[in-house]
Protein backbone atom coordinates (compact mmCIF):
# COMPACT_ATOMS: atom_id res chain seq x y z
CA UNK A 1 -11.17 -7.77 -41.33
CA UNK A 2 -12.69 -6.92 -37.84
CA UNK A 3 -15.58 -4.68 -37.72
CA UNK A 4 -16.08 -2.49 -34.00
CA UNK A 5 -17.32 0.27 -32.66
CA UNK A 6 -14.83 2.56 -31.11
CA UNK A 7 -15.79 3.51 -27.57
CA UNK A 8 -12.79 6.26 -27.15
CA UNK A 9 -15.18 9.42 -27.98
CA UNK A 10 -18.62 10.24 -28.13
CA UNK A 11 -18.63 9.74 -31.73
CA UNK A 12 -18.82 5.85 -31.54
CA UNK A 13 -17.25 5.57 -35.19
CA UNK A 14 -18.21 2.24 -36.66
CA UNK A 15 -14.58 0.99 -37.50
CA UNK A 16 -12.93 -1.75 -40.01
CA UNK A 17 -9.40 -2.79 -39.43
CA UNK A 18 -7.44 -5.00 -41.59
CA UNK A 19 -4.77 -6.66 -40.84
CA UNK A 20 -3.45 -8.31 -37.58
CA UNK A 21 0.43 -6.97 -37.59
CA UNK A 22 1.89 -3.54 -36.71
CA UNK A 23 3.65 -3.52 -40.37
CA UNK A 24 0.29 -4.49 -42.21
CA UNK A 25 -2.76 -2.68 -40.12
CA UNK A 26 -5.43 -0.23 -41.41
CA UNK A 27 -8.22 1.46 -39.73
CA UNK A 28 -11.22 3.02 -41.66
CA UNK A 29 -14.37 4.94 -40.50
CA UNK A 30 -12.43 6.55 -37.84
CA UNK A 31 -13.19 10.24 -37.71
CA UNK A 32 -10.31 11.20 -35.24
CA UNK A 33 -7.04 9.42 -34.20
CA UNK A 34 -8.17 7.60 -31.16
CA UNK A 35 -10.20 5.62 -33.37
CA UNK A 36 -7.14 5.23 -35.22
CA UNK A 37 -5.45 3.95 -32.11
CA UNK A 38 -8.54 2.17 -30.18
CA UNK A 39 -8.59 0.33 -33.68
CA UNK A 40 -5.12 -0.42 -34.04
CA UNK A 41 -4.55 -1.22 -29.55
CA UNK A 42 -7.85 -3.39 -30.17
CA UNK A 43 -6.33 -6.00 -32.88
CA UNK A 44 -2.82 -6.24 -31.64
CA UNK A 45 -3.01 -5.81 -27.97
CA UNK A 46 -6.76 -5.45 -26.47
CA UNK A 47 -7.13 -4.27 -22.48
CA UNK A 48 -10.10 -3.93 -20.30
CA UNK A 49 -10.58 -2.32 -17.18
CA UNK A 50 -11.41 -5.28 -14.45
CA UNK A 51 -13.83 -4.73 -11.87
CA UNK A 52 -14.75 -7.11 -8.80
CA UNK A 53 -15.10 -6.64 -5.18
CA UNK A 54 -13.51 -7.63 -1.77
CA UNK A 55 -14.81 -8.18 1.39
CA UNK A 56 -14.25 -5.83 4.43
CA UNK A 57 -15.06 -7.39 7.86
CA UNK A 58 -16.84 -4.46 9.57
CA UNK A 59 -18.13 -5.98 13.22
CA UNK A 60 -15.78 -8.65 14.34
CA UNK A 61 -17.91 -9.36 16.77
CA UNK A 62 -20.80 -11.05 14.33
CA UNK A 63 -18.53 -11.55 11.67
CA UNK A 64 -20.35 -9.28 9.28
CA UNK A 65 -18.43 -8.59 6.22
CA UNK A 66 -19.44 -5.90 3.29
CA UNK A 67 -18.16 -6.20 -0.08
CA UNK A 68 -16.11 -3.32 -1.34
CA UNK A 69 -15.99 -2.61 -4.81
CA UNK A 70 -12.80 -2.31 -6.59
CA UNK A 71 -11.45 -1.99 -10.23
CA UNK A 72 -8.00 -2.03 -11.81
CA UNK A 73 -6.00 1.88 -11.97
CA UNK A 74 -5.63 1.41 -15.53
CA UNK A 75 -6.56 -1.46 -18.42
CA UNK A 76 -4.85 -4.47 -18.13
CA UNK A 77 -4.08 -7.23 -20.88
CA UNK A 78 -7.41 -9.01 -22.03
CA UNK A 79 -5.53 -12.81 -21.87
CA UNK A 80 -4.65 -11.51 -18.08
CA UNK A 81 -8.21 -10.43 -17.34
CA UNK A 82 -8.95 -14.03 -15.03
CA UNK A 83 -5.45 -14.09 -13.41
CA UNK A 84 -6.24 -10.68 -11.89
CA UNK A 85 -9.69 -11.79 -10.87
CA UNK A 86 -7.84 -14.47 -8.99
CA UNK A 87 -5.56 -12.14 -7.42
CA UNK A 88 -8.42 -9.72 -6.44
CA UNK A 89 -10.09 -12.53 -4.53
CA UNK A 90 -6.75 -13.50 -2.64
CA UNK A 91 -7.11 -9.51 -1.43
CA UNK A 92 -7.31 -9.75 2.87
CA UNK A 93 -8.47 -6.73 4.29
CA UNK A 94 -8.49 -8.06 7.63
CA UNK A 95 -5.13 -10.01 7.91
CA UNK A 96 -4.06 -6.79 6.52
CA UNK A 97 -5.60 -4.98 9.57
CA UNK A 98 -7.58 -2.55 7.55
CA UNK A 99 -11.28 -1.43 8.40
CA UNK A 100 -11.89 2.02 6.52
CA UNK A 101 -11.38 2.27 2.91
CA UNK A 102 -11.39 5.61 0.92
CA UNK A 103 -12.32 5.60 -3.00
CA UNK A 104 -8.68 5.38 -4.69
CA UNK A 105 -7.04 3.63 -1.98
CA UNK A 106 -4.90 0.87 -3.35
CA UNK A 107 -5.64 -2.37 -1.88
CA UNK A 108 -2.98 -4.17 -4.31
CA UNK A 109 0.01 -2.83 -6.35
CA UNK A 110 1.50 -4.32 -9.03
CA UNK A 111 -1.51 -6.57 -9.99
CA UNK A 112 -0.19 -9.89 -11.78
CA UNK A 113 3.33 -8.33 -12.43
CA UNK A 114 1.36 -5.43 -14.52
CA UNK A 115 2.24 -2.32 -12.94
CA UNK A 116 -1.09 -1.48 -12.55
CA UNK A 117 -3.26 -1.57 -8.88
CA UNK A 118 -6.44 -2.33 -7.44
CA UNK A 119 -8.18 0.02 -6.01
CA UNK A 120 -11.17 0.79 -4.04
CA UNK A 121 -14.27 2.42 -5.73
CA UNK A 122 -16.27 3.03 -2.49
CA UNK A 123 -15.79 4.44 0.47
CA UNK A 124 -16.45 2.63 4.13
């Protein structure tokens, strides 16, 4: 039995869920069905949002770089969580010629073979 706290709704239902196999899981305490569901998603596949940032080189001249901060468009699998850290910091801005980023611009698709992208979460 796992005990958590499900972070879906405002509620923050303390949860128990029993069981580690679609044919044999059960949730309790949840007082809607995303608990139901953050519950179930947490024990037999758990995703987290990744966040990190990449540096923009923004005066060639003195080499000054600021660091952008980025995230992933949707959750990605927790076992993948330090191959798409690795990824993130192979991101080039400047081989890749850009020097103005808008939030939501995607800086990397497909992240580790995911389908989901990086993308910026600051403007510059």
């Amino acid at each position: 039995m796992r005990e958590m706290i499900c972070i879906n709704c405002p509620i923050g239902c303390n949860l128990k869920v029993y069981g580690d196999s679609e044919e044999n899981i059960r949730v309790e305490g949840n007082k809607c069905p995303r608990g139901l569901q953050y519950g179930t998603d947490e024990v037999l596949n758990p995703k987290r949002m990744v966040t990190s940032s990449v540096p923009l080189c923004v005066d060639e001249n003195t080499g000054i770089y600021q660091m952008i901060s980025v995230k992933t468009s949707e959750a990605v699998p927790k076992e993948l969580i330090f191959s798409v850290l690795k990824e993130i910091k192979s991101i080039d801005l400047k081989s890749k010629g850009i020097k103005k980023i808008e939030v939501g611009d995607i800086l990397l698709e497909n992240v580790c073979n995911t389908g989901v992208d990086i993308v910026a979460t600051q403007r510059h």
